[in-house]
Structure formats: structure tokens, C-alpha cells
Protein backbone atom coordinates (compact mmCIF):
# COMPACT_ATOMS: atom_id res chain seq x y z
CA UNK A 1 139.80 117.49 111.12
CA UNK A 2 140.24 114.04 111.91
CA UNK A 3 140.16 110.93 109.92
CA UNK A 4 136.63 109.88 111.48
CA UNK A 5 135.55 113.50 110.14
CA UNK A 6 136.85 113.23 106.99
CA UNK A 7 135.38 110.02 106.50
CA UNK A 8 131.93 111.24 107.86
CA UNK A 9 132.27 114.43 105.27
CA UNK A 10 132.90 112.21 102.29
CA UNK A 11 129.56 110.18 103.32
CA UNK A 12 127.74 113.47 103.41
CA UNK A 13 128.72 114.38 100.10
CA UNK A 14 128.57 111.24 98.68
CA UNK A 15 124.89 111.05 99.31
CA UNK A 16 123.66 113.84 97.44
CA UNK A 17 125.86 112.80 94.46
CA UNK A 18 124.65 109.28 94.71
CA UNK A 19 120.47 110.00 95.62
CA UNK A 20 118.81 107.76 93.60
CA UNK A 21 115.86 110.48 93.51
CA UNK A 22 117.89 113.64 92.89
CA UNK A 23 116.64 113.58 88.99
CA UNK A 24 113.27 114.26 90.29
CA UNK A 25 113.73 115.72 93.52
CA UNK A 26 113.56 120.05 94.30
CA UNK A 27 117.60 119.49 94.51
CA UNK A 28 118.00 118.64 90.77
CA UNK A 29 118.59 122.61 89.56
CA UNK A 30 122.13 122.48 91.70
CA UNK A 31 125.24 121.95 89.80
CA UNK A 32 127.92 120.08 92.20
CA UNK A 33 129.57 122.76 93.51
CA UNK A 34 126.13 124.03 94.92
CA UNK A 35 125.43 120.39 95.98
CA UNK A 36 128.37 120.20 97.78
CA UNK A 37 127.27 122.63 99.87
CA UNK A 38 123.45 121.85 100.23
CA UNK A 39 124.72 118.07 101.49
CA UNK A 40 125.50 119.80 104.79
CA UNK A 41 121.96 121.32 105.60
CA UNK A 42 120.61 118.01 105.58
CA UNK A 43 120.78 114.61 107.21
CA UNK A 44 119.14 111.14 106.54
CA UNK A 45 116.56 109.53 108.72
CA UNK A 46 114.45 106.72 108.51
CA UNK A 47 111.03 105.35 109.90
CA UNK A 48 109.51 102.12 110.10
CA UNK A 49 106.27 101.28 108.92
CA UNK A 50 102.92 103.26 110.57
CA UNK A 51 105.67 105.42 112.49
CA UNK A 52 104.50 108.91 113.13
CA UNK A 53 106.95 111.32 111.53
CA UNK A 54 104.86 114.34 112.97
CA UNK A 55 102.06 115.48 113.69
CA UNK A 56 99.52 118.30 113.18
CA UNK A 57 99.93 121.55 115.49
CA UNK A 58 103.43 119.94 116.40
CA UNK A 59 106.09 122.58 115.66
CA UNK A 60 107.46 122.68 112.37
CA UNK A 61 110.98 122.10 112.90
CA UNK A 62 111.93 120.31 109.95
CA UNK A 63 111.06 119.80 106.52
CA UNK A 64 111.10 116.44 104.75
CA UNK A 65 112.26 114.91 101.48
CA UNK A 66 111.40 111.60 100.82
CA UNK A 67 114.36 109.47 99.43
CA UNK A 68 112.91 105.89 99.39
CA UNK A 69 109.19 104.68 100.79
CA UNK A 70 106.10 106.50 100.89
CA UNK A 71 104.21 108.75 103.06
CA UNK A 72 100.49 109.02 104.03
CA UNK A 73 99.47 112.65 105.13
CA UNK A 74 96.40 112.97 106.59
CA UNK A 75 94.75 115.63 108.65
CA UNK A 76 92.53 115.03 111.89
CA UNK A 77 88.85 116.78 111.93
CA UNK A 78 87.18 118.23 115.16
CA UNK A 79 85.31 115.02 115.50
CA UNK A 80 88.24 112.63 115.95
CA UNK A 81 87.55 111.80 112.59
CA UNK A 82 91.10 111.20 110.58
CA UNK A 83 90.43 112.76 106.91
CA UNK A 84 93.42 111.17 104.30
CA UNK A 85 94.55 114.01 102.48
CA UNK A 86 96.89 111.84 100.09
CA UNK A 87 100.02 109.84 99.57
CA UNK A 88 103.31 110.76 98.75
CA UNK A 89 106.23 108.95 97.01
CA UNK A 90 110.03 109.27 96.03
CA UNK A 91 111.13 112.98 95.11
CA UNK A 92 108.12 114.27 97.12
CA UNK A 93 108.77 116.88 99.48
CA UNK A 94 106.23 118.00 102.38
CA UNK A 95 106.37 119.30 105.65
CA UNK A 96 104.32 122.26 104.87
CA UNK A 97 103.18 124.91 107.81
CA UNK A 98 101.28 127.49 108.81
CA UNK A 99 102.08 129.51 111.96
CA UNK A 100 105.33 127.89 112.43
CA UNK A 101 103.02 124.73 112.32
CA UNK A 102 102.79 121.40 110.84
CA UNK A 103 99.38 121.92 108.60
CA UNK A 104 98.63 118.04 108.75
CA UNK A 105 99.87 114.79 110.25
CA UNK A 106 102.49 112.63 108.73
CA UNK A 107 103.00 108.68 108.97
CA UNK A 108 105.64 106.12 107.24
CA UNK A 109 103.87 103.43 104.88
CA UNK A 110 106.43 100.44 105.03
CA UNK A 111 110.74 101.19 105.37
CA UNK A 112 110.99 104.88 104.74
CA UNK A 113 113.96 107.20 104.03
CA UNK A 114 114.23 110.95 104.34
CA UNK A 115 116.13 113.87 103.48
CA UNK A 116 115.44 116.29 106.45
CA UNK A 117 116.09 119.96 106.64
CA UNK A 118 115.96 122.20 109.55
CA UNK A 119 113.87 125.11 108.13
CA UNK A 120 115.57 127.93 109.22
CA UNK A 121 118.82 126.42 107.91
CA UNK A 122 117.13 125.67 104.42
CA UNK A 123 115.61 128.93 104.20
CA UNK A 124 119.29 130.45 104.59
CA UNK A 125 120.15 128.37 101.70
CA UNK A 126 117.40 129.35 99.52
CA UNK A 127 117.99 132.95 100.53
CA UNK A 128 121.00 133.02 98.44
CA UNK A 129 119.95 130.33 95.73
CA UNK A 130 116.63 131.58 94.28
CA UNK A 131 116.36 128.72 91.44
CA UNK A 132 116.20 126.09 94.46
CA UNK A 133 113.24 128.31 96.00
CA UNK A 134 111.59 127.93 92.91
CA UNK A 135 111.69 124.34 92.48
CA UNK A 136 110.79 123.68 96.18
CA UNK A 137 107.60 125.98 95.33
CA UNK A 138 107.14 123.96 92.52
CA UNK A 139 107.18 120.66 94.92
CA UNK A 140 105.06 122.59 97.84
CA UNK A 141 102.44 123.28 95.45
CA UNK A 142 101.93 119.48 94.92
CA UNK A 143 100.44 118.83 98.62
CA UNK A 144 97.38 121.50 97.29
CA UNK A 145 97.19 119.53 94.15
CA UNK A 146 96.87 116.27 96.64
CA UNK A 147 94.19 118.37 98.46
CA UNK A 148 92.18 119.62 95.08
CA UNK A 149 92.44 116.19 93.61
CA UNK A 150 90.56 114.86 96.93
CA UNK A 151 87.96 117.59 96.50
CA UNK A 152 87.44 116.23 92.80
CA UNK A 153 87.13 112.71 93.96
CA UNK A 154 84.62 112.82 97.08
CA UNK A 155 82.04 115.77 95.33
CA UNK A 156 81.99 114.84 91.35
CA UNK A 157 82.79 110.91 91.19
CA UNK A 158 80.92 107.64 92.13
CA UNK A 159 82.45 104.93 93.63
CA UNK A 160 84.06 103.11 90.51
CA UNK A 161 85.12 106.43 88.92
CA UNK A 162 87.24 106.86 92.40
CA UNK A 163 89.06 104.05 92.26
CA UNK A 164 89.69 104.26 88.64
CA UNK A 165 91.10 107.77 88.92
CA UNK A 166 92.89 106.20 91.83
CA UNK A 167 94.66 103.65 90.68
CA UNK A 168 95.52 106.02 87.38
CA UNK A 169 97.12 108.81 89.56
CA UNK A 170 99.49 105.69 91.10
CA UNK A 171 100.48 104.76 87.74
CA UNK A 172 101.09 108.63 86.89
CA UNK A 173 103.36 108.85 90.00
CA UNK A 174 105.03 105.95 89.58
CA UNK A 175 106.15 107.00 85.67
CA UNK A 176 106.90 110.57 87.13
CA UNK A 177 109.81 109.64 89.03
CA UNK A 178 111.19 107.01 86.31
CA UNK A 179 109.84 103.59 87.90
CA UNK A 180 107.87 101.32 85.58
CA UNK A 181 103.78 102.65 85.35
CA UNK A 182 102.45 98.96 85.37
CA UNK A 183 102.20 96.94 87.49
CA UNK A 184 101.28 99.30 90.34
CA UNK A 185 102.26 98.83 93.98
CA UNK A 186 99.27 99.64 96.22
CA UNK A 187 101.70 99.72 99.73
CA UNK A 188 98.72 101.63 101.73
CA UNK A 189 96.55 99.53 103.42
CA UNK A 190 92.64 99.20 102.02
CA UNK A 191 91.24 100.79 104.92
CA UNK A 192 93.85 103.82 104.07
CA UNK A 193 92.57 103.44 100.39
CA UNK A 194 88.87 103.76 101.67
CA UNK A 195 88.73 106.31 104.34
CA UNK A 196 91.33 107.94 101.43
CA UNK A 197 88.03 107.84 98.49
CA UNK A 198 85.31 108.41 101.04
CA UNK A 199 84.54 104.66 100.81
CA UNK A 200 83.79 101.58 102.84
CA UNK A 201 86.19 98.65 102.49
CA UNK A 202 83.38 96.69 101.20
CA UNK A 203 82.71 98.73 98.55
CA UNK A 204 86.38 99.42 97.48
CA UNK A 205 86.58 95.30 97.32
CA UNK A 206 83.26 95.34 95.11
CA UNK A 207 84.02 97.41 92.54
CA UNK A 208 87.81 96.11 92.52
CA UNK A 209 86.16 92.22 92.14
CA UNK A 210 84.14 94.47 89.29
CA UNK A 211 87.13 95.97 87.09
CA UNK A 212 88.86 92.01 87.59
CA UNK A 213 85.62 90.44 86.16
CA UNK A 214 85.84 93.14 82.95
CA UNK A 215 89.51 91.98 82.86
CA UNK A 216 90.04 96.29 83.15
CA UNK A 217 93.02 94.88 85.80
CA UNK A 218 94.60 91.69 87.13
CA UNK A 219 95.36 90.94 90.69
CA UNK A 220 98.66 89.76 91.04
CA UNK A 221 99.01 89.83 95.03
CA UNK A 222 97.77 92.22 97.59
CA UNK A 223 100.23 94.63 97.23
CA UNK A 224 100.01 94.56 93.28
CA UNK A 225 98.17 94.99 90.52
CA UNK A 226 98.25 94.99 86.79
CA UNK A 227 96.74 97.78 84.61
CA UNK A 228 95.31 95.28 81.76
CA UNK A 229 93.12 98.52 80.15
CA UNK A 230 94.73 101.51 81.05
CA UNK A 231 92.39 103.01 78.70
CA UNK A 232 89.19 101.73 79.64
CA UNK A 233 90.08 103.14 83.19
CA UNK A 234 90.56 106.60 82.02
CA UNK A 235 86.98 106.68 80.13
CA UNK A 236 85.58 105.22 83.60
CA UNK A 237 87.59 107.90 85.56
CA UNK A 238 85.92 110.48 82.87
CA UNK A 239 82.67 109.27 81.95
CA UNK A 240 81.26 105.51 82.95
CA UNK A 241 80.86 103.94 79.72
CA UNK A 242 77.52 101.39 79.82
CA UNK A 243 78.89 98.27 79.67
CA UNK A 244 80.23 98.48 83.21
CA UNK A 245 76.97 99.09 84.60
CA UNK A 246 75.53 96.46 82.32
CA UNK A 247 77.51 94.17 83.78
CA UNK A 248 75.57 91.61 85.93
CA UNK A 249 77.52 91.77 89.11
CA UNK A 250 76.38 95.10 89.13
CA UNK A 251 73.18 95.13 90.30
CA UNK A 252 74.02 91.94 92.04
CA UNK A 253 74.20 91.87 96.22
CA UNK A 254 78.28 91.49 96.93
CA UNK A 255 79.45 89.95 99.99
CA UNK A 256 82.38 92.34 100.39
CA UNK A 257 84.78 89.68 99.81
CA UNK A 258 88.05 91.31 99.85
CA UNK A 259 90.04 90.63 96.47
């Protein structure tokens, strides 16, 4: 092996040992020795914002991890219509299929970093190390929660109790994988955000300008915001209390102003 090899090896290994996300990741059940070994079944790539990573019906080559970034999956109806099935973070794997294809679409939101896996290689791997199976189940099974949670949000909740349960589940995701649950980072764009809730961008900005005026959360740019009542959102995400619909913006024509 030469030098340049050796080098490259040490890299390989290094990474995996390193991974900022391997405390939360499917990878976390392997001791070193076992890590040593998994570092060779995968390799690092990365995507640049709104780059496709693949899409649905395309072959389903490789499975992803994602190491830094997020992820917007989405799936595209009959109609042209795109439907937003969720958004994934750090320690998230996906790359689900059916068929031996992709089930849904992929797309990078901002820098992204992945762990890929070539799935025949992976499911090798996993042939001989059932724990890691288990845990990748475990993370697989997260893309139908993504789905169910959808369901819950477009048939049983108005417009305010959507963005309330939003904005909790980014707080929830963000404390899952050890980052700080407040302020949130909202790195998807607010047309993502809308077509995501079943909304118009108009009305996502309205009730937004809403929770602001109750002082529920406080802008601090448009990519952040500050949870100033986490527990006023989650009795709005489970039953609207009346002073938010007593509230005299309510009722009151909005010009869609974007906050």
C-alpha cells in the first residue's frame, strides 16, 4: 500500500471516529473495532443548496446519512403538484425504496454533508451485524412518522395550530440531536414551510405577525426565531386557548406582509 493509501485509509477511519453526529446517528451501537470496518462501506459527499440529491422512481442506488445540513423530501403527485412530505436534519437517515426505487424526491436545504452507502454493500454489513439493522429500522421508521405527522397536520389542525406544532417539532429535533432547542433555525424557505402545512404564504406570515403580537415568539432574523412561550405554543398546537382568537388582529383583514 502506498503512502497516498495509507494516508487516504487513516482519513476514512478518522471520519467515523471523529462524526460529529455519530451519538445520534444508526452507527452509534458499533464499538471501534466494528467502526473500523463500517468506515469503508461509506464515503462523504456534499450538495449545495436546492441541489437534487435524487429523485423519485430514480433507482435506489444509495442510501443517505446526513452528517451536517438538512434535507427536504418531498414527493410529486399525478398533477405536477409537489406534496412536502417533511424535513430532515443531522443523524437522519433516508433514502427509503420500494421496488428497488427511490419512494420520494430528495433536495439539499443550504451546504449539506452526507454519509452515503451503496445498498447492497450496507445490507452485507447488516447481514452479519443485526444490532446495526435494528437501529437503521429504528431511523427508517422516522420518514413514516414524517408522513403520519403530515396527515395529523393537514386533516385535524387549523392554520395557527400548524404552525405551532411546526415550529415545536423544530425545537424537538433540534434538542434530539444535542443542539440548543431555542432559538430555532427555520433554513427552509416560507414557500417550503407553506406548501409543507397546506398553507398560503400569506397566511403562514399572518398568523406568524399573530404569535409576535402575543409575544408567543420573537423574530430575530429570517432564518431565526425565538420560542418566548414554549408553553403557550403547545396548548395552541393542542387546543386554541381564547385569547388568541380574541385577539383583535384576528378578525382583522392582513395584508400578508411577510414578517
Amino acid at each position: 500500500m502506498s503512502a497516498a493509501q495509507i494516508v487516504n485509509q487513516e482519513e476514512i477511519n478518522n471520519r467515523c471516529r471523529v462524526c460529529k453526529i455519530r451519538a445520534y446517528s444508526f452507527c452509534r451501537c458499533l464499538k471501534d473495532d466494528k467502526l473500523e470496518v463500517f468506515s469503508r462501506v461509506s464515503f462523504e459527499k456534499k450538495y449545495e443548496d436546492k441541489q437534487n440529491i435524487f429523485l423519485q422512481s430514480d433507482p435506489s442506488d444509495y442510501l443517505y446519512n446526513i452528517t451536517e445540513g438538512n434535507v427536504k423530501i418531498y414527493q410529486l403527485l399525478d398533477d405536477g403538484r409537489i406534496q412536502i412530505i417533511g424535513f430532515l436534519y443531522p443523524g437522519d437517515f433516508f433514502g427509503t425504496y420500494k421496488n428497488n426505487k427511490y419512494n420520494y424526491s430528495a433536495e439539499a436545504i443550504g451546504n449539506l454533508k452526507t454519509c452515503v452507502f451503496e445498498q447492497k454493500t450496507l445490507d452485507k454489513f447488516m447481514d452479519q451485524n443485526h444490532v446495526l439493522a435494528k437501529e437503521l429500522l429504528n431511523q427508517t421508521s422516522y420518514e413514516l412518522t414524517l408522513a403520519q405527522d403530515r396527515m395529523t397536520v393537514l386533516g385535524k389542525l387549523d392554520a395557527v395550530e400548524r404552525i405551532a406544532k411546526f415550529l415545536l417539532n423544530i425545537s424537538n429535533q433540534r434538542n434530539r440531536i444535542g443542539w440548543q432547542s431555542n432559538p430555532i433555525s427555520l433554513s427552509m424557505t416560507r414557500q417550503d414551510i407553506a406548501d409543507y402545512l397546506g398553507l398560503t404564504i400569506e397566511t403562514v406570515s399572518r398568523e406568524i405577525t399573530k404569535l409576535k403580537t402575543l409575544n408567543i415568539i420573537k423574530i430575530i432574523s429570517s432564518k431565526q426565531m425565538f420560542l418566548n412561550d414554549v408553553k403557550k405554543l403547545e396548548e395552541i398546537e393542542g387546543q386554541l386557548d381564547d385569547a388568541y382568537y380574541s385577539l383583535p388582529e384576528y378578525n382583522a383583514n392582513s395584508d400578508g406582509r411577510s414578517y
